[in-house]
C-alpha atoms as a PDB file:
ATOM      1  CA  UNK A   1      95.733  72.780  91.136  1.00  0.00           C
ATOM      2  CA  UNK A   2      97.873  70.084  89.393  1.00  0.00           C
ATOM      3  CA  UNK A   3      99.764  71.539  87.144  1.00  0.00           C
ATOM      4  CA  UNK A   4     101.063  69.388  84.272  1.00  0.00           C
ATOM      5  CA  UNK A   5     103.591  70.836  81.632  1.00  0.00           C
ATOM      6  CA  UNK A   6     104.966  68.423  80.079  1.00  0.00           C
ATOM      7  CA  UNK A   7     102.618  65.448  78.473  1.00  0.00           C
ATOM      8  CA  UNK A   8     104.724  62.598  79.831  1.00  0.00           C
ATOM      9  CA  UNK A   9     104.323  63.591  83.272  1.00  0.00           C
ATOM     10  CA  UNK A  10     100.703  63.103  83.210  1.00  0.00           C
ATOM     11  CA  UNK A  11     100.934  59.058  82.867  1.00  0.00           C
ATOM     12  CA  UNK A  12     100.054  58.061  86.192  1.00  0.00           C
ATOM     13  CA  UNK A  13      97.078  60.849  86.101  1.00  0.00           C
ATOM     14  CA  UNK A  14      96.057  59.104  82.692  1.00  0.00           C
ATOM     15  CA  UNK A  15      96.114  55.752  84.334  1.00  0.00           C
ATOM     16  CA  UNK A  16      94.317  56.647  86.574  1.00  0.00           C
ATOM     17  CA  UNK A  17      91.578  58.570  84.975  1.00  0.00           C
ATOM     18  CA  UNK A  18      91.405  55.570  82.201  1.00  0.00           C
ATOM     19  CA  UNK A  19      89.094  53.638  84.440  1.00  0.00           C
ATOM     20  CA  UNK A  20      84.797  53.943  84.771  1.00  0.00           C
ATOM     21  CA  UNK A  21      84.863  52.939  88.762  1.00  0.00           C
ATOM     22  CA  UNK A  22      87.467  55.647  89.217  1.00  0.00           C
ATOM     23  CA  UNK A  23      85.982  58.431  87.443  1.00  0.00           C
ATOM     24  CA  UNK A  24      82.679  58.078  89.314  1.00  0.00           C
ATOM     25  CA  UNK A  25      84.685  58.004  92.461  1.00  0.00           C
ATOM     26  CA  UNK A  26      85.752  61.290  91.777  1.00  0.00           C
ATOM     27  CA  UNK A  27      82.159  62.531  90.539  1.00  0.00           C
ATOM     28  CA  UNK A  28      80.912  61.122  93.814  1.00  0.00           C
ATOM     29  CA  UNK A  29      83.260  62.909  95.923  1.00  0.00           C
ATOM     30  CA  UNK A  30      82.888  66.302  94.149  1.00  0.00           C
ATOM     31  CA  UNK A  31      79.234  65.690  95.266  1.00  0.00           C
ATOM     32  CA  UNK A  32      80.380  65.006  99.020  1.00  0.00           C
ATOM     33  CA  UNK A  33      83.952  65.163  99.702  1.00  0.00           C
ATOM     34  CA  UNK A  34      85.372  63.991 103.165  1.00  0.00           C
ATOM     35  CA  UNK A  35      82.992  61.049 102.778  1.00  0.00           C
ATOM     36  CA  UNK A  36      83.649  57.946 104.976  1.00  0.00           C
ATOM     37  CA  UNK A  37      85.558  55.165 102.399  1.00  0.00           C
ATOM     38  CA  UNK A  38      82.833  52.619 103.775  1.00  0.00           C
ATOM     39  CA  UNK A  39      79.591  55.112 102.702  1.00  0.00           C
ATOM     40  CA  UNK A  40      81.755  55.679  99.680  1.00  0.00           C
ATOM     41  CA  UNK A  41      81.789  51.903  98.855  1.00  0.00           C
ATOM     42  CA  UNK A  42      78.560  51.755  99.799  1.00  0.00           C
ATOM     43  CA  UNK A  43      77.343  54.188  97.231  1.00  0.00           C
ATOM     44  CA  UNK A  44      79.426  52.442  94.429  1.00  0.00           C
ATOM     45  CA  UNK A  45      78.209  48.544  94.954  1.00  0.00           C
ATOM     46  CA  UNK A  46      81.747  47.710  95.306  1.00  0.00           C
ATOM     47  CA  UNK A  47      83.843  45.734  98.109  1.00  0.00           C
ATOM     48  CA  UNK A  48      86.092  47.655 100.454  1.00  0.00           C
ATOM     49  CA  UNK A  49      89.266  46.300  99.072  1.00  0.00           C
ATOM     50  CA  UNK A  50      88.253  46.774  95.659  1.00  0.00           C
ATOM     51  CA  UNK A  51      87.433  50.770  96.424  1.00  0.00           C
ATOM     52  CA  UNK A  52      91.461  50.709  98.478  1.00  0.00           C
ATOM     53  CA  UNK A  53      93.190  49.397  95.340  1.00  0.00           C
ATOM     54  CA  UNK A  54      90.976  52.325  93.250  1.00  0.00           C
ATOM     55  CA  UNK A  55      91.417  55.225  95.699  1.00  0.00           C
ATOM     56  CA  UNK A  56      95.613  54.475  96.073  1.00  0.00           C
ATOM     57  CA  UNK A  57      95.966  54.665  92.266  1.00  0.00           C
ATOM     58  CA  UNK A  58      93.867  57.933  92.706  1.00  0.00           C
ATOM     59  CA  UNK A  59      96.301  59.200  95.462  1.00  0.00           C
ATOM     60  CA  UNK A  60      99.231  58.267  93.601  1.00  0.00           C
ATOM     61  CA  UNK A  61      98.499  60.474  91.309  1.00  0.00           C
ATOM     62  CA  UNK A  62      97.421  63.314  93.611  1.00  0.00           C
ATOM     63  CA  UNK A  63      93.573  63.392  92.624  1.00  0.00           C
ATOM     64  CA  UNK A  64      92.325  62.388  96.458  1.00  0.00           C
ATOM     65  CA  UNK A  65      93.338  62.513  99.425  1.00  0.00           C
ATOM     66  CA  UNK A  66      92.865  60.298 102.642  1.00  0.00           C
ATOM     67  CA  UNK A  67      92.816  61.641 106.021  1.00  0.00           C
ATOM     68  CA  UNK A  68      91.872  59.344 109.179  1.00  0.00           C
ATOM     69  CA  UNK A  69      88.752  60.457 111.403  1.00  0.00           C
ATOM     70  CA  UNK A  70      87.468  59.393 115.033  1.00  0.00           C
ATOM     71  CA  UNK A  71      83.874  58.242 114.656  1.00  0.00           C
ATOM     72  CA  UNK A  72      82.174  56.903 117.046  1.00  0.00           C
ATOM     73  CA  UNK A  73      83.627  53.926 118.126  1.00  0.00           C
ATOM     74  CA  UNK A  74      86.514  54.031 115.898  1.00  0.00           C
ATOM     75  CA  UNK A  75      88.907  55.522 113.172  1.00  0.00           C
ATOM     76  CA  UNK A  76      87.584  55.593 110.068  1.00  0.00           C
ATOM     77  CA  UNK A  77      89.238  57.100 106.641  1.00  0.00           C
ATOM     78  CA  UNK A  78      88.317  59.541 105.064  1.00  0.00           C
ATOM     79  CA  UNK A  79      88.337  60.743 100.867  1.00  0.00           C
ATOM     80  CA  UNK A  80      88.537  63.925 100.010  1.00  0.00           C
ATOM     81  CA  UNK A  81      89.123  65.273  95.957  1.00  0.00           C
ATOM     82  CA  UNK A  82      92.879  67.053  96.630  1.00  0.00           C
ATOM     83  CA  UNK A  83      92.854  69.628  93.474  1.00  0.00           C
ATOM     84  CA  UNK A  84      90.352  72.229  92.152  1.00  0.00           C
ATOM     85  CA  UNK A  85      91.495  72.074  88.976  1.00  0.00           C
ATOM     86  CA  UNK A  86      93.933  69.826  86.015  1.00  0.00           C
ATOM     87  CA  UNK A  87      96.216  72.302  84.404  1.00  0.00           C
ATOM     88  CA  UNK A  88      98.451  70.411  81.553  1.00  0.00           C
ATOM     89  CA  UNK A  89     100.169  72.640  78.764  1.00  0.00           C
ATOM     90  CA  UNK A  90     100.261  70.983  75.365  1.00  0.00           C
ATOM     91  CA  UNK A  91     101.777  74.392  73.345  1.00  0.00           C
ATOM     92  CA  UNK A  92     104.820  73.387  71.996  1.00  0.00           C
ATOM     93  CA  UNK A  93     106.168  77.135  72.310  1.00  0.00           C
ATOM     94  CA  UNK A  94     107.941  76.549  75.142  1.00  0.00           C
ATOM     95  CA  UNK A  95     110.424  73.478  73.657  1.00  0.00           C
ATOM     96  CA  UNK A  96     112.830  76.016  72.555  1.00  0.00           C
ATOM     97  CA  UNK A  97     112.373  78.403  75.223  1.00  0.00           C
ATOM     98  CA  UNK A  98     115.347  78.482  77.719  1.00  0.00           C
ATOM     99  CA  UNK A  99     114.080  78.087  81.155  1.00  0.00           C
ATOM    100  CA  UNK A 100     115.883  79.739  84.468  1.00  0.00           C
ATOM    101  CA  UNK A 101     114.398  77.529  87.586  1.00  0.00           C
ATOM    102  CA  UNK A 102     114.301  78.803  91.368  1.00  0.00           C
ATOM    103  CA  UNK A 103     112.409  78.857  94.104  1.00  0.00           C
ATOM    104  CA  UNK A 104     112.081  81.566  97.478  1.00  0.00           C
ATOM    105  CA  UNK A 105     111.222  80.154 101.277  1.00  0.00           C
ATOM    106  CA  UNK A 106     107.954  82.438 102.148  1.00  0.00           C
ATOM    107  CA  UNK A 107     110.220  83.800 104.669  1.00  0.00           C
ATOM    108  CA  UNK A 108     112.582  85.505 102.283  1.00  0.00           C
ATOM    109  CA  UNK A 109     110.764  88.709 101.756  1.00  0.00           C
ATOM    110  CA  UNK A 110     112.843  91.673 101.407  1.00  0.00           C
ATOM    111  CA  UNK A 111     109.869  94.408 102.567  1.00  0.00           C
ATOM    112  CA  UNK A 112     106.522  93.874 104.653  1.00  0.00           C
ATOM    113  CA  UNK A 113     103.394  95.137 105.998  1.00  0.00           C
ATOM    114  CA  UNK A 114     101.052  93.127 107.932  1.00  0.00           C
ATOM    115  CA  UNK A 115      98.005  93.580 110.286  1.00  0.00           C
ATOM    116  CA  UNK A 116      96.922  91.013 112.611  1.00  0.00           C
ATOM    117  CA  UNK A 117      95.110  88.638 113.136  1.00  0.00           C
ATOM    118  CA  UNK A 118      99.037  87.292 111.608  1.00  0.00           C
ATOM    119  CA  UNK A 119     101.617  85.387 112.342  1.00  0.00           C
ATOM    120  CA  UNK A 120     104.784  83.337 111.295  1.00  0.00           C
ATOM    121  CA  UNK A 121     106.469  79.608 111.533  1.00  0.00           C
ATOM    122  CA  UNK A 122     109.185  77.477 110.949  1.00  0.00           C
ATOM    123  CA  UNK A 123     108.728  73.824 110.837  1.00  0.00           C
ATOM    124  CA  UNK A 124     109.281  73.243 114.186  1.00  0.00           C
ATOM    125  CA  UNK A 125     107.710  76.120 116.427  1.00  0.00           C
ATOM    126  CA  UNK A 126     106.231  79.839 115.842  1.00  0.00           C
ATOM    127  CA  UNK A 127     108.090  82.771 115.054  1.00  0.00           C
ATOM    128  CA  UNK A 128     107.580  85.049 118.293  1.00  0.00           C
ATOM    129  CA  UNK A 129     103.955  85.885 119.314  1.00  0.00           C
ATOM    130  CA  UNK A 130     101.238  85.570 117.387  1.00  0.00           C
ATOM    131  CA  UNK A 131      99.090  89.093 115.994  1.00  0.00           C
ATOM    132  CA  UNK A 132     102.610  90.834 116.802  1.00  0.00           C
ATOM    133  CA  UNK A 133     103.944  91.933 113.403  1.00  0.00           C
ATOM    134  CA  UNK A 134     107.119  93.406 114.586  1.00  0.00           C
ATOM    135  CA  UNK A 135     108.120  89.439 114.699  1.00  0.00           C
ATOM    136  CA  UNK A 136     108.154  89.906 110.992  1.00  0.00           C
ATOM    137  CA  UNK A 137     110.828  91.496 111.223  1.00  0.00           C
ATOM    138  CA  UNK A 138     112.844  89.104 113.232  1.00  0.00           C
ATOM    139  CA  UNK A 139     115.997  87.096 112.096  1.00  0.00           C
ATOM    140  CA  UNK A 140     113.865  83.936 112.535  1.00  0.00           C
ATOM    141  CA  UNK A 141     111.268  84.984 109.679  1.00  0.00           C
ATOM    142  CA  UNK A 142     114.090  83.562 107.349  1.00  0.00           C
ATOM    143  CA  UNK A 143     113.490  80.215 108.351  1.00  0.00           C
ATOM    144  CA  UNK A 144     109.881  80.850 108.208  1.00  0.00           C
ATOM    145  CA  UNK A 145     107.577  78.146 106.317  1.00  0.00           C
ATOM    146  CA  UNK A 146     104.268  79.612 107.029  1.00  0.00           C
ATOM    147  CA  UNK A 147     103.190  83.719 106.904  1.00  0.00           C
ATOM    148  CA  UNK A 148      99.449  84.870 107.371  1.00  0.00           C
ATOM    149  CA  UNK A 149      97.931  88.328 108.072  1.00  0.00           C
ATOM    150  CA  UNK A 150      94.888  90.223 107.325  1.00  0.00           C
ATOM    151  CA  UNK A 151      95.469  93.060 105.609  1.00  0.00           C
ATOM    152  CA  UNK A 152      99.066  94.079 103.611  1.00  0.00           C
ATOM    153  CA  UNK A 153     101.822  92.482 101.867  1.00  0.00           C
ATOM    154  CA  UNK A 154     105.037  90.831 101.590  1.00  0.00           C
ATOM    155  CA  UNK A 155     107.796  91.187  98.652  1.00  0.00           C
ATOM    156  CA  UNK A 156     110.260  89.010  97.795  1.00  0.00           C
ATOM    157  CA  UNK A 157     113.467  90.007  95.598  1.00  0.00           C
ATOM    158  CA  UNK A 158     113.041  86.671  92.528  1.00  0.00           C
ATOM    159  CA  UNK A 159     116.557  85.808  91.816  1.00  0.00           C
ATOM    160  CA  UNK A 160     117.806  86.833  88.038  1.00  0.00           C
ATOM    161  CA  UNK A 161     120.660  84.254  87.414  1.00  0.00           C
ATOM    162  CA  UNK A 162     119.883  84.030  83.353  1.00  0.00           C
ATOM    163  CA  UNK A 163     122.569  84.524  81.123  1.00  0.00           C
ATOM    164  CA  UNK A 164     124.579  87.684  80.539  1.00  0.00           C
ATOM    165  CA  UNK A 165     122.632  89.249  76.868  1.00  0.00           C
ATOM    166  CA  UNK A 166     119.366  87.655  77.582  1.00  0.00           C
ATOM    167  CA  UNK A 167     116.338  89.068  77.685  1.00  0.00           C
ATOM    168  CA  UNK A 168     113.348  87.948  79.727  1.00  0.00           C
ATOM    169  CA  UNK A 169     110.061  86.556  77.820  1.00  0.00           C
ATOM    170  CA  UNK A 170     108.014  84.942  80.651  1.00  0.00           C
ATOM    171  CA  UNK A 171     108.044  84.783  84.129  1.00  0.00           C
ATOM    172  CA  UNK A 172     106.056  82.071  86.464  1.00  0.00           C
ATOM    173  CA  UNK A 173     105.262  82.055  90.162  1.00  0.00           C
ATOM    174  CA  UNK A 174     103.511  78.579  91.536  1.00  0.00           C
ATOM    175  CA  UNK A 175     102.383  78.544  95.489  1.00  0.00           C
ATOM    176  CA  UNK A 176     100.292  77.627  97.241  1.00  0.00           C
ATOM    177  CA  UNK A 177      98.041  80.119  99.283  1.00  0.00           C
ATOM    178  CA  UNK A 178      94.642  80.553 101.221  1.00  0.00           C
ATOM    179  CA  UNK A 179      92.950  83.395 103.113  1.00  0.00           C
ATOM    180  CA  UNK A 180      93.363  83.973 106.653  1.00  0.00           C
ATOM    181  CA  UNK A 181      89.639  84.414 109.249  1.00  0.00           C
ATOM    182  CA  UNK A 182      89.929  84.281 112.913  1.00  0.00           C
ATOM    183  CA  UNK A 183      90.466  80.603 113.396  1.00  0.00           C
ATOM    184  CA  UNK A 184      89.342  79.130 110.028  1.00  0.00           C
ATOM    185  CA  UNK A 185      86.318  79.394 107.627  1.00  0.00           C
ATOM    186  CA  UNK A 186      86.129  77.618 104.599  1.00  0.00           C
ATOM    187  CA  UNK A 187      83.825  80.337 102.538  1.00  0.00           C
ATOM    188  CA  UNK A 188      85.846  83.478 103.911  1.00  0.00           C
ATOM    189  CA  UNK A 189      86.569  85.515 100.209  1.00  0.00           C
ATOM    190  CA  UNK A 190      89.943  87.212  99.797  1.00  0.00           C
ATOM    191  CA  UNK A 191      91.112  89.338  96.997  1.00  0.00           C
ATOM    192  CA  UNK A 192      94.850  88.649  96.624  1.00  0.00           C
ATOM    193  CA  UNK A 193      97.006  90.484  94.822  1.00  0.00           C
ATOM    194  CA  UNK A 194     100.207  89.820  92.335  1.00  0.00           C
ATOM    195  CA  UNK A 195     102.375  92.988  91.635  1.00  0.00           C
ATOM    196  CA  UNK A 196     106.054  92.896  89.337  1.00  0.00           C
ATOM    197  CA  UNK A 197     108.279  95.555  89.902  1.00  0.00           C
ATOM    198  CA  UNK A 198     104.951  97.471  91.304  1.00  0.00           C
ATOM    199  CA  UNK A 199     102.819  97.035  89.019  1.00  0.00           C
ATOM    200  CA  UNK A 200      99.415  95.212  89.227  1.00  0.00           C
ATOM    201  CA  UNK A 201      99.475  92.049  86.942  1.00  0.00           C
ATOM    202  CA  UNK A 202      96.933  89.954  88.839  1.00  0.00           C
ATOM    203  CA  UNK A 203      93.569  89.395  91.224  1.00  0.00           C
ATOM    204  CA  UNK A 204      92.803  86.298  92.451  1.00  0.00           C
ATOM    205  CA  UNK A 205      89.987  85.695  95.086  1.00  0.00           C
ATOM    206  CA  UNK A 206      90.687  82.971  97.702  1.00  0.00           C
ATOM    207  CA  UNK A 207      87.633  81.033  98.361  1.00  0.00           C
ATOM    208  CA  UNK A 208      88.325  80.390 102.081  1.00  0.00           C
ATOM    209  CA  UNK A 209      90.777  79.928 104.969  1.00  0.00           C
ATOM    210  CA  UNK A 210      90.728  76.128 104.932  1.00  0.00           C
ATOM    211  CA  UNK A 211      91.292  74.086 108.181  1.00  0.00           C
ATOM    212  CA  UNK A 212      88.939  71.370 108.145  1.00  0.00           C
ATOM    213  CA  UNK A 213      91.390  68.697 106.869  1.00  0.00           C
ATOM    214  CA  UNK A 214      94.937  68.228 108.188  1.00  0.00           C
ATOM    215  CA  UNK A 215      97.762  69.397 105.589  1.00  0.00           C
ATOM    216  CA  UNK A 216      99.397  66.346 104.359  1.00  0.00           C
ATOM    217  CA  UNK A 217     102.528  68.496 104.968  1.00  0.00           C
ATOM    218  CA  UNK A 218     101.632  70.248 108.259  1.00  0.00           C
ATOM    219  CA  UNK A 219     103.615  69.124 111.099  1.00  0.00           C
ATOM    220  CA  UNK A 220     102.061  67.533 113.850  1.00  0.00           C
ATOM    221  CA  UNK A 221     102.626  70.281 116.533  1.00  0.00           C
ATOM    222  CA  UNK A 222     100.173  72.749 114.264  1.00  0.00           C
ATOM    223  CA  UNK A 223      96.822  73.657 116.176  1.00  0.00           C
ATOM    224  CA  UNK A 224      94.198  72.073 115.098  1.00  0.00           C
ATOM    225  CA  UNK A 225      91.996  75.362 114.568  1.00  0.00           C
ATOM    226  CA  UNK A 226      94.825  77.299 112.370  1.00  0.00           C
ATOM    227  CA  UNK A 227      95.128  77.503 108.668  1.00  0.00           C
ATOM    228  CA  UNK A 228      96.019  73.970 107.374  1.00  0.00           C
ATOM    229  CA  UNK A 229      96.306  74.010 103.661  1.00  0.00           C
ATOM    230  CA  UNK A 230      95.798  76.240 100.419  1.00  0.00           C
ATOM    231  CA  UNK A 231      95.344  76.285  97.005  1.00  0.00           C
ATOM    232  CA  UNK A 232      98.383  75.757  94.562  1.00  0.00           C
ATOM    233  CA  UNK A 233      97.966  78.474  91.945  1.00  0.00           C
ATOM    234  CA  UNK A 234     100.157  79.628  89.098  1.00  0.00           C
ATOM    235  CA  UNK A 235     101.114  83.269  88.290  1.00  0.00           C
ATOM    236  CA  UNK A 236     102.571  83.585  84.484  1.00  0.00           C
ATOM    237  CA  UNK A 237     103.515  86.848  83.099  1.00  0.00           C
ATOM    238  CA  UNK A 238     104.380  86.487  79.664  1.00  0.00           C
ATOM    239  CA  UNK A 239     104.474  88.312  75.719  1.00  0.00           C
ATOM    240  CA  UNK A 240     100.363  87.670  75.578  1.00  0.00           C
ATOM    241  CA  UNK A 241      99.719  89.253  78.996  1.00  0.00           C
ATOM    242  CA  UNK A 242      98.924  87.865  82.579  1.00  0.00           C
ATOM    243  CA  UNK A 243      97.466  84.594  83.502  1.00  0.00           C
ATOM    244  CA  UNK A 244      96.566  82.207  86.608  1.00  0.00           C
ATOM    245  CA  UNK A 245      96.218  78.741  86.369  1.00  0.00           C
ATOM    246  CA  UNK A 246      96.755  79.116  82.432  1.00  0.00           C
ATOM    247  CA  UNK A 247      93.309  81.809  82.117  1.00  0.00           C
ATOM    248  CA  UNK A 248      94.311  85.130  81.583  1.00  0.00           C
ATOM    249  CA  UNK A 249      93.575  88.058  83.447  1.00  0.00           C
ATOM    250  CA  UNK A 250      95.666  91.166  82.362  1.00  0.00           C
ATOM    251  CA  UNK A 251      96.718  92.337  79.433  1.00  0.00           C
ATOM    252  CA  UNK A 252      99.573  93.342  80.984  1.00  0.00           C
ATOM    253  CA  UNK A 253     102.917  91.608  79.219  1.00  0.00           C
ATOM    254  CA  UNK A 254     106.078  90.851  80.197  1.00  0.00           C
ATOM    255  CA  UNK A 255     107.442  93.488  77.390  1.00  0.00           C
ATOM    256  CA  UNK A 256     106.188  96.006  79.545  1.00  0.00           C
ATOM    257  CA  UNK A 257     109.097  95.795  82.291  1.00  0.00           C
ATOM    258  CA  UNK A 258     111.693  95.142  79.532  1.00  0.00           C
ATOM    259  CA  UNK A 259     113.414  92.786  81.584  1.00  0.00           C
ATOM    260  CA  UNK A 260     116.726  91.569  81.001  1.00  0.00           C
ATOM    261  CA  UNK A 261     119.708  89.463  82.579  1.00  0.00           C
ATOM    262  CA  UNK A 262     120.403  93.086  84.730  1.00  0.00           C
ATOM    263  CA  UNK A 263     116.973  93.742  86.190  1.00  0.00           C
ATOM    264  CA  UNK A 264     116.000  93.465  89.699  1.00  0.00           C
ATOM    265  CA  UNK A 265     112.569  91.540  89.742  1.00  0.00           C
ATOM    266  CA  UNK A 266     110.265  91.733  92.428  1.00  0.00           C
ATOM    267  CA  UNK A 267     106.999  90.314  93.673  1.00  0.00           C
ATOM    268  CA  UNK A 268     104.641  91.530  95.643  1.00  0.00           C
ATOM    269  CA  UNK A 269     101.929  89.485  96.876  1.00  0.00           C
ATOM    270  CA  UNK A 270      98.793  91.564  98.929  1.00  0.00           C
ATOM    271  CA  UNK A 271      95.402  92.542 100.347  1.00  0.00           C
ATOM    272  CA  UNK A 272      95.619  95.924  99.866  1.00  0.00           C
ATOM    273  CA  UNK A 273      93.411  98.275 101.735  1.00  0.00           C
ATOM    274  CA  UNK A 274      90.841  98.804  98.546  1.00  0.00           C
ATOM    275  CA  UNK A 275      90.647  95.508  97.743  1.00  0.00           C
ATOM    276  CA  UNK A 276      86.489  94.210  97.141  1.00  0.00           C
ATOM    277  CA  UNK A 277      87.146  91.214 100.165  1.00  0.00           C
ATOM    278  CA  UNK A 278      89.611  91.768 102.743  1.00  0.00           C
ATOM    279  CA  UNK A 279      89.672  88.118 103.970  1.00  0.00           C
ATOM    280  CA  UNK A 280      93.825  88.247 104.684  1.00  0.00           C
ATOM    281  CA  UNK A 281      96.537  86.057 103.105  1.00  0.00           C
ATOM    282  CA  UNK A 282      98.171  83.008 103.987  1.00  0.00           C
ATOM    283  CA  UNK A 283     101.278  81.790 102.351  1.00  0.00           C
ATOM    284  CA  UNK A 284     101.938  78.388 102.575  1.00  0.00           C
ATOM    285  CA  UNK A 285     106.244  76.741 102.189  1.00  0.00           C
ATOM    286  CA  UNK A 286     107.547  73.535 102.392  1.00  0.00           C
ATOM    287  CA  UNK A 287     106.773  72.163 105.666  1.00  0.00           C
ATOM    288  CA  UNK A 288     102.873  73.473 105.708  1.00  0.00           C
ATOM    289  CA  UNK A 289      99.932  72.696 103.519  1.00  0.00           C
ATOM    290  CA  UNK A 290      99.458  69.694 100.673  1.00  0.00           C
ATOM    291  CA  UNK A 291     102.148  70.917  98.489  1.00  0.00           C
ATOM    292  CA  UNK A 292     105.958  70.140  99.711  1.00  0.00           C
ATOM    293  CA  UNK A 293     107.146  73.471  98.036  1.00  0.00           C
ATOM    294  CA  UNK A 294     108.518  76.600  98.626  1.00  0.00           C
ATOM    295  CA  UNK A 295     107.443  79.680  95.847  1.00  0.00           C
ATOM    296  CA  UNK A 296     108.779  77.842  92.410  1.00  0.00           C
ATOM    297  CA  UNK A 297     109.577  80.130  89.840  1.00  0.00           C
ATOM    298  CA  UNK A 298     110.265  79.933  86.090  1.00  0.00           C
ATOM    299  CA  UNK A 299     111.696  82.501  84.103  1.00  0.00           C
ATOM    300  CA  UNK A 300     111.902  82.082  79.963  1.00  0.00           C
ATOM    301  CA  UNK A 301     114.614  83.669  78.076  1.00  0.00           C
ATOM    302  CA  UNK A 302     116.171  84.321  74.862  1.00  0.00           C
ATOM    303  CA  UNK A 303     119.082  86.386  73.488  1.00  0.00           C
ATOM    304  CA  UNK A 304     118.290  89.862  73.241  1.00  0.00           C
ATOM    305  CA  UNK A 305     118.184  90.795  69.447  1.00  0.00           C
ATOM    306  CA  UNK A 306     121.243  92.635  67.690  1.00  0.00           C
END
């Protein structure tokens, strides 16, 4: 997902969007992503170097993706369509609204249940043994930028640094996240999970444990057969009820926790055991995936009424 919420940081996107050639690059790759940039010219009647200036205003902008692939004789690159979706805000609610930004390292949970296959990494190496989950437990899982299991959860305490007399009115979590299969499988379903404070505020289903493509952010000592990249989605509690990626799905609201500048917040993110698809959870920080983030989090205030 690219998530746009302010109008002037959707130029470049415009830019590049403003042009015929490039929106039929696009069309042509939904049709057949991972397509070789010569078939790709090819199927446009245009010249190689015409279809490089096109695709690098495209990747500016973080519609595609190029990856490089051995083929026969050769490397060859590849195109591939990066997002699933354009979210841009336009409300202008939100001008006045005072805005508390943070962000938690997937490793930072405070409580944790998880059933193999799973696992855990830094940036530079794994986190124990793989399938062991008493490693998620280990002083290490702090510097953790990758967590993935089949079955259970993790919670993280979301710092609450907003003034002293505020009270809060929305609450965002953006991340980026995937299922976990046995080695990787691009239709494997998941049901994940979004609790606050315990209660259920959100279902999402991951489409697949996706591992075809390198992350742009995955570091080079990653297997080649493990997770390599999610999905960036975007959690929002707010007075209206629940919503991902801007659609809502709860009616829960925010008013329902009457939060305020002295409540513990927490998030829970899981495949519980009655979930419809059990297809695991991976979490995806900084150093993984095609999104060089940690869990970013927004929280709206105001003063609480006298």
């Amino acid at each position: 997902m690219l998530h746009i919420s302010k109008i002037e940081d959707g130029l470049a996107l415009y830019k590049a969007l403003g042009s015929d050639i490039r929106v039929r690059i696009i069309d042509t790759l939904l049709e057949d992503n991972n397509i070789n940039m010569n078939d790709l010219a090819e199927r446009l009647g245009i010249s190689n170097g015409a279809l490089t200036s096109h695709i690098k205003k495209l990747e500016e902008c973080g519609m595609v993706t190029v990856s490089n692939a051995a083929e026969g004789h050769g490397n060859h690159k590849n195109c591939s369509v990066h997002v699933d979706k354009i979210l841009m805000e336009l409300t202008g609610s939100r001008r006045n609204e005072n805005i508390y930004s943070t962000s938690i390292k997937v490793g930072h949970y405070s409580t944790c249940y998880a059933l193999p296959t799973c696992g855990l990494a830094s940036a530079n190496h794994l986190v124990g043994e793989v399938d062991d989950n008493r490693y998620f437990n280990h002083p290490d899982r702090f510097n953790a930028d990758i967590i993935w299991f089949t079955k259970g959860y993790v919670e993280y305490p979301v710092p609450n640094f907003i003034p002293f007399n505020q009270k809060i009115d929305s609450i965002s979590f953006t991340l980026e996240l995937s299922s976990e299969a046995p080695g990787i499988n691009e239709q494997w379903p998941s049901d994940i999970h979004f609790y606050l404070n315990d209660e259920n505020i959100a279902v999402w289903t991951s489409p697949g444990d996706f591992g075809e493509i390198r992350g742009l952010f995955t570091p080079d000592w990653w297997f080649p057969n493990w997770n390599q990249y999610g999905l960036l989605k975007m959690v929002e509690i707010n007075h209206d009820g629940s919503f991902i990626d801007g659609l809502k799905v709860s009616n829960v609201t925010i008013d329902h926790f009457n939060l305020t500048s002295k409540s513990d917040i927490r998030l829970k993110i899981a495949v519980p055991d009655d979930a419809v698809n059990i297809g695991g959870l991976t979490i995806f920080g900084r150093s993984f995936g095609n999104y060089n983030q940690d869990i970013e989090v927004n929280i709206g205030y105001s003063p609480i009424p006298s």
